[in-house]
C-alpha atoms as a PDB file:
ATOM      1  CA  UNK A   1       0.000   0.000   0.000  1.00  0.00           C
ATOM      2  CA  UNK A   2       1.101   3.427  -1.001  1.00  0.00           C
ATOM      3  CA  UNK A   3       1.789   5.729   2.121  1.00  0.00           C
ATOM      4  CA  UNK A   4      -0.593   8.830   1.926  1.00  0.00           C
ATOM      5  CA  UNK A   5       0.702  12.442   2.102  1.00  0.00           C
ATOM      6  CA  UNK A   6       1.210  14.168   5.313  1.00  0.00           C
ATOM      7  CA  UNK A   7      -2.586  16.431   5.966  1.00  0.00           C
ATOM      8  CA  UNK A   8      -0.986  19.430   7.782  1.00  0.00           C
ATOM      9  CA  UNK A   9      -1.485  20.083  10.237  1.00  0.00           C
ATOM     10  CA  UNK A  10       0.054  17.361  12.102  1.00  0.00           C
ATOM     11  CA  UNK A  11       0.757  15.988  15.426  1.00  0.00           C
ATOM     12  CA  UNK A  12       1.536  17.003  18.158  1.00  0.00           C
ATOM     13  CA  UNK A  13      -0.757  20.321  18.087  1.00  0.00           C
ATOM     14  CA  UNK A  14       0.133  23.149  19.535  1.00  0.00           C
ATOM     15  CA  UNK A  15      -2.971  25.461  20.227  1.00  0.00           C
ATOM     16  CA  UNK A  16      -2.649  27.546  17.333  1.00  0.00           C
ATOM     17  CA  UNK A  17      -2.362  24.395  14.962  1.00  0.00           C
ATOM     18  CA  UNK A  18      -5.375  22.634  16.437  1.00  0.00           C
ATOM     19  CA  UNK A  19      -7.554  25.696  15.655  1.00  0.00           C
ATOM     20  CA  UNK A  20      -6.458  25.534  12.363  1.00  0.00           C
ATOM     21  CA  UNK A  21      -7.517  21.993  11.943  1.00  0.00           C
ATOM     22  CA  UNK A  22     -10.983  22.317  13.665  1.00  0.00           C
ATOM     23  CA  UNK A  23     -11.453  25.126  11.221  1.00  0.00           C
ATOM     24  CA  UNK A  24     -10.214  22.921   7.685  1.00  0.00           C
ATOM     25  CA  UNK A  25     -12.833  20.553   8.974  1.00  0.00           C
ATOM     26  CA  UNK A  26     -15.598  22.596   9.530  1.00  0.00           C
ATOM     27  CA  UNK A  27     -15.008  24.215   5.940  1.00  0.00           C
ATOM     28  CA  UNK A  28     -14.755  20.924   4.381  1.00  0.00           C
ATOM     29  CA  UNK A  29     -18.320  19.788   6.179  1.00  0.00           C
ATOM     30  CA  UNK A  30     -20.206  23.183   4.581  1.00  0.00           C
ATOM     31  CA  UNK A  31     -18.724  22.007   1.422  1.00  0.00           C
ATOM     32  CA  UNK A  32     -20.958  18.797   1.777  1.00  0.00           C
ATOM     33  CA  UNK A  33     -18.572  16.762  -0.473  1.00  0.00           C
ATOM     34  CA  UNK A  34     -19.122  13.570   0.968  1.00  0.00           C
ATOM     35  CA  UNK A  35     -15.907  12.416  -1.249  1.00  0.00           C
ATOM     36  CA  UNK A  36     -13.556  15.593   0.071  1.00  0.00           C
ATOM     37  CA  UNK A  37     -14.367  15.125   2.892  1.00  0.00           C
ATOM     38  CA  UNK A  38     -14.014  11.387   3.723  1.00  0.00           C
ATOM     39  CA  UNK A  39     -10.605  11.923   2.660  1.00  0.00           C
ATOM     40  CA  UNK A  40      -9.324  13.629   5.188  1.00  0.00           C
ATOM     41  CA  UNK A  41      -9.889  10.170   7.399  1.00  0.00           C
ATOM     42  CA  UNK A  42      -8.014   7.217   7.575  1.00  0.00           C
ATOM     43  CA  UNK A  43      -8.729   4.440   5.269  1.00  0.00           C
ATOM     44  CA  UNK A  44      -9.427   2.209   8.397  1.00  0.00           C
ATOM     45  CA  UNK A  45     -11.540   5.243  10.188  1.00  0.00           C
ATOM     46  CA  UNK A  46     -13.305   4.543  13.073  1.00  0.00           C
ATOM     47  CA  UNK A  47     -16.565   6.297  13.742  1.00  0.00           C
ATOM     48  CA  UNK A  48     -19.300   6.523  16.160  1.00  0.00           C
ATOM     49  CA  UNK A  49     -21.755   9.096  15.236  1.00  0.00           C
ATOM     50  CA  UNK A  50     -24.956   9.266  17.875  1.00  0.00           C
ATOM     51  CA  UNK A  51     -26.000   5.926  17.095  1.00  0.00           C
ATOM     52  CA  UNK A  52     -24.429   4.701  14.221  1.00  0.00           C
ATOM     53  CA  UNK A  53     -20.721   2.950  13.785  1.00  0.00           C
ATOM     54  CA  UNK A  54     -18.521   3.220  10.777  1.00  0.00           C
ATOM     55  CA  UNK A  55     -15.612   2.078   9.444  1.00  0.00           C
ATOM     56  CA  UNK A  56     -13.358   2.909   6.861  1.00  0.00           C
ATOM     57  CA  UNK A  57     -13.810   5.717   4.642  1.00  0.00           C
ATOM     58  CA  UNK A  58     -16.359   4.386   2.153  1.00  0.00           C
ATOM     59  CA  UNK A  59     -18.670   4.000   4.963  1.00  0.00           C
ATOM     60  CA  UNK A  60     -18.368   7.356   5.799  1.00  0.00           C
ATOM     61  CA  UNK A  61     -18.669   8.342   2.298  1.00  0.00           C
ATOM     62  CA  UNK A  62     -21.808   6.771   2.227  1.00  0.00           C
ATOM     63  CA  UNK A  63     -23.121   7.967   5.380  1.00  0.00           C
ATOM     64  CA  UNK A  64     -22.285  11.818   4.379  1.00  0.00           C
ATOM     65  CA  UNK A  65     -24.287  11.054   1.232  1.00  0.00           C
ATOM     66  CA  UNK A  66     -27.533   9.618   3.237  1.00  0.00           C
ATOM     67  CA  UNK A  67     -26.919  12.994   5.554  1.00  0.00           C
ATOM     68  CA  UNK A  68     -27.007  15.570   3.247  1.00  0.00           C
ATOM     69  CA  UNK A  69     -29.714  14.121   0.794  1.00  0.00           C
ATOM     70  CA  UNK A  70     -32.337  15.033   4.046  1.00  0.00           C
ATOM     71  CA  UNK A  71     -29.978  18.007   5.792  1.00  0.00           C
ATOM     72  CA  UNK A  72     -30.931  20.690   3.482  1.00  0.00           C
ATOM     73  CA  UNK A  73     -30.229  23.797   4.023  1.00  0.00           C
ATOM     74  CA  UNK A  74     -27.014  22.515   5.947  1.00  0.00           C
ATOM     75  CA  UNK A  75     -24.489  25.266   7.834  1.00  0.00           C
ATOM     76  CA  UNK A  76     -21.838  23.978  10.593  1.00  0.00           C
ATOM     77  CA  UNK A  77     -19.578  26.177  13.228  1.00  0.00           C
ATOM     78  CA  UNK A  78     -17.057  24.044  14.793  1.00  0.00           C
ATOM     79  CA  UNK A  79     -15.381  25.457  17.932  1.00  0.00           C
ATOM     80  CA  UNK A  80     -11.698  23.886  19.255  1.00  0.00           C
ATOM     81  CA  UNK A  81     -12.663  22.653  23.152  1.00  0.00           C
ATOM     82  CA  UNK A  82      -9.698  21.276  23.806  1.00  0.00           C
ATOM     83  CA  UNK A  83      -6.739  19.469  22.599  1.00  0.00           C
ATOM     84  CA  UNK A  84      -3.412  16.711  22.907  1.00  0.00           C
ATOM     85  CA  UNK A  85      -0.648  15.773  21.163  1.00  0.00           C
ATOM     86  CA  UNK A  86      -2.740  14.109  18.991  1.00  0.00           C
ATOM     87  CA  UNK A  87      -6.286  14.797  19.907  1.00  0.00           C
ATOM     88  CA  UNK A  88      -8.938  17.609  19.649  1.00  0.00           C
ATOM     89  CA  UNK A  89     -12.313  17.879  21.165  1.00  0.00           C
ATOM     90  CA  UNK A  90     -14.816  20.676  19.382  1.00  0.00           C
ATOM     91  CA  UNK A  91     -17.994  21.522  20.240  1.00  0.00           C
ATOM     92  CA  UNK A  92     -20.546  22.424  16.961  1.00  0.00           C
ATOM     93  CA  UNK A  93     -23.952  23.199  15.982  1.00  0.00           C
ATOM     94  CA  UNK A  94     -25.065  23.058  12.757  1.00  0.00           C
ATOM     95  CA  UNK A  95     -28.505  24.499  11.423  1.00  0.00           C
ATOM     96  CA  UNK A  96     -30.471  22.346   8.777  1.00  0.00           C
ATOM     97  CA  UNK A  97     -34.323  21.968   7.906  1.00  0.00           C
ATOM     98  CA  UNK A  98     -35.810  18.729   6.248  1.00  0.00           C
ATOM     99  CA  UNK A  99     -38.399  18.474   3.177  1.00  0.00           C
ATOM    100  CA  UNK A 100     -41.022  20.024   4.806  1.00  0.00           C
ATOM    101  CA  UNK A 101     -39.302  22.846   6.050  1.00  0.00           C
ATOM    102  CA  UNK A 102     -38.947  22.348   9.819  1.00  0.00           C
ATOM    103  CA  UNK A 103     -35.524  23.636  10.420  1.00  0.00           C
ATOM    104  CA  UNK A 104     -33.250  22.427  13.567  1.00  0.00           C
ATOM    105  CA  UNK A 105     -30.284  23.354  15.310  1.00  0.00           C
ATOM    106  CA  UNK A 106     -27.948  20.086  15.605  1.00  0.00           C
ATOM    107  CA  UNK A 107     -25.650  20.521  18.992  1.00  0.00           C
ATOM    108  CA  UNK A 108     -22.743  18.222  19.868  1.00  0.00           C
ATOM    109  CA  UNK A 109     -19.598  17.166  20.907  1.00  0.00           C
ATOM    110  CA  UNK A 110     -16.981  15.445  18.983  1.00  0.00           C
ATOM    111  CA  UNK A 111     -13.732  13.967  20.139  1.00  0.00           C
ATOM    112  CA  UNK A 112     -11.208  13.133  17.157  1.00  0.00           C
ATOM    113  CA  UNK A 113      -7.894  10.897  17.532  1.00  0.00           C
ATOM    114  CA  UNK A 114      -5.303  11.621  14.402  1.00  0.00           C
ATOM    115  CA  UNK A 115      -2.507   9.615  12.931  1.00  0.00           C
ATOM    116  CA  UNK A 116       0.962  10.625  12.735  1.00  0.00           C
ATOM    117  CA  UNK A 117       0.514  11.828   9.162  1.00  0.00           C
ATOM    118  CA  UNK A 118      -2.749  14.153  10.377  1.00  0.00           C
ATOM    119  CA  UNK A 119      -5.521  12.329   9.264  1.00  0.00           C
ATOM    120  CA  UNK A 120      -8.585  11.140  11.916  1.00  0.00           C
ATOM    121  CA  UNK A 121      -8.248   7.979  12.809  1.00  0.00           C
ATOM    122  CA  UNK A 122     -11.025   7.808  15.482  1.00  0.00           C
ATOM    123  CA  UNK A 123     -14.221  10.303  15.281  1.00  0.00           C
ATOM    124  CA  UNK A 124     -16.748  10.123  18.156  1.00  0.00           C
ATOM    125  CA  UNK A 125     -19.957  12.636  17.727  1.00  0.00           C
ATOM    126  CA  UNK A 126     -22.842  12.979  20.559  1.00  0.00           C
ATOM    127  CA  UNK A 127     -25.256  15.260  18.379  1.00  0.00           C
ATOM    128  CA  UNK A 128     -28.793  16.317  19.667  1.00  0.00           C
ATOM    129  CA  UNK A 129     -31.222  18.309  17.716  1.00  0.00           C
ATOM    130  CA  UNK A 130     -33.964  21.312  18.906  1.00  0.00           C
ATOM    131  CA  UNK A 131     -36.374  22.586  16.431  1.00  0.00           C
ATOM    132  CA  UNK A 132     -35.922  25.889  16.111  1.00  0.00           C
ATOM    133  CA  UNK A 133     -38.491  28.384  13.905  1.00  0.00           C
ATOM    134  CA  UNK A 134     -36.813  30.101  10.460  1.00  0.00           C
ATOM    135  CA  UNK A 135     -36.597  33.439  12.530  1.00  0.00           C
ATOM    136  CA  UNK A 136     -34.019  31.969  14.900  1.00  0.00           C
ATOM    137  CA  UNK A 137     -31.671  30.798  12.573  1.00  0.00           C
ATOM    138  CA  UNK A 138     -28.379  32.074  13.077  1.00  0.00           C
ATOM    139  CA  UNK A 139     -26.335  30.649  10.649  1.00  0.00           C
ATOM    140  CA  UNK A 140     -26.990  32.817   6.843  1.00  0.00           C
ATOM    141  CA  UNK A 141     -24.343  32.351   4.655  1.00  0.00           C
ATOM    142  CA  UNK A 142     -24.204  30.811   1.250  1.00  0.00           C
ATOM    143  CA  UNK A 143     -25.057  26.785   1.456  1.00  0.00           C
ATOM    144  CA  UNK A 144     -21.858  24.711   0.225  1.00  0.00           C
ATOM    145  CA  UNK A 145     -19.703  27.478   0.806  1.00  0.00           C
ATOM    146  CA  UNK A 146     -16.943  28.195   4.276  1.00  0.00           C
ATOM    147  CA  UNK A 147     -18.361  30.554   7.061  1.00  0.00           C
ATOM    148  CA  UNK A 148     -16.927  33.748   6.148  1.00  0.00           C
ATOM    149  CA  UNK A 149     -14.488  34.873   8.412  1.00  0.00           C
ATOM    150  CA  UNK A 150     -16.609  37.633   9.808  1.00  0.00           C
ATOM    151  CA  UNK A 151     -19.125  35.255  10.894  1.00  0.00           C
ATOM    152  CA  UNK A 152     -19.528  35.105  14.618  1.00  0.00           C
ATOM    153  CA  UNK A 153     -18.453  31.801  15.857  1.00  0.00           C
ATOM    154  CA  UNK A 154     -20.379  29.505  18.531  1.00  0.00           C
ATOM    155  CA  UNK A 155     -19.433  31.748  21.644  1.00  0.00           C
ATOM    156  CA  UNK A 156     -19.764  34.926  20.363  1.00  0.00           C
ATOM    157  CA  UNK A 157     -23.791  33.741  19.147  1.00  0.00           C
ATOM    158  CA  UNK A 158     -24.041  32.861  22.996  1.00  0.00           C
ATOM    159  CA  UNK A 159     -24.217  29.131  21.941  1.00  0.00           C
END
């Protein structure tokens, strides 16, 4: 097997580093590439999100696929918690409404676990969702596109 390219940043993280790669991975989410973004996983990945388990990176191909065919509308704001040598813990919330319109506010923790070469090795998401009404939406910039870096971030939208 051919070794894959180092994904800067890499471990071990300072502070300023793991920010960095909290905000590459929210930016890749709002792109909802299923296919861009698996790729910045291991190929033997290791998931838990809320009740499901994955592994390997065509799984979680195929699960971002399923996600985003009913998450319309989909925004995301990651926010570093805390982090190790090679680990980072983010909180997020992430806005989305389904076909008929109901729109929700997603909230959860993640907890990631990289390889030497910076790719996630391990993902584990707790994710809970509150319907919220379209006038309490927070979260208006383009769909498929990075929060602009004006955008408030979880804290500063008292989240």
């Amino acid at each position: 097997m051919t070794e894959q390219p180092a994904r800067a940043p890499v471990p071990p993280f300072s502070r300023e580093m793991a920010i960095k790669k909290v905000r590459m991975a929210e930016d890749a989410w709002n792109s909802r590439d299923p296919a861009r973004v698996a790729l910045a996983y291991t190929p033997d990945t290791r998931w838990r999100n809320r009740s499901e388990f994955l592994n390997g990176r065509a799984e979680v191909e195929v699960f971002l696929t399923r996600k985003w065919s009913t998450e319309n509308g989909y925004r995301l704001i990651k926010e570093i918690w805390c982090h190790g040598d090679d680990r980072i813990a983010v909180r997020f919330c992430y806005e989305w409404h389904d076909a008929d319109g109901q729109w929700f506010r997603a909230h959860g923790n993640e907890n990631w676990v990289f390889d030497a070469l910076g790719y996630m090795a391990v993902r584990h998401a707790s994710i809970n969702d509150v319907p919220i009404v379209p006038k309490d939406r927070l979260f208006h910039w383009p769909e498929g596109t990075a929060r602009p870096d004006d955008h408030p971030g979880l804290t500063e939208l008292g989240l």
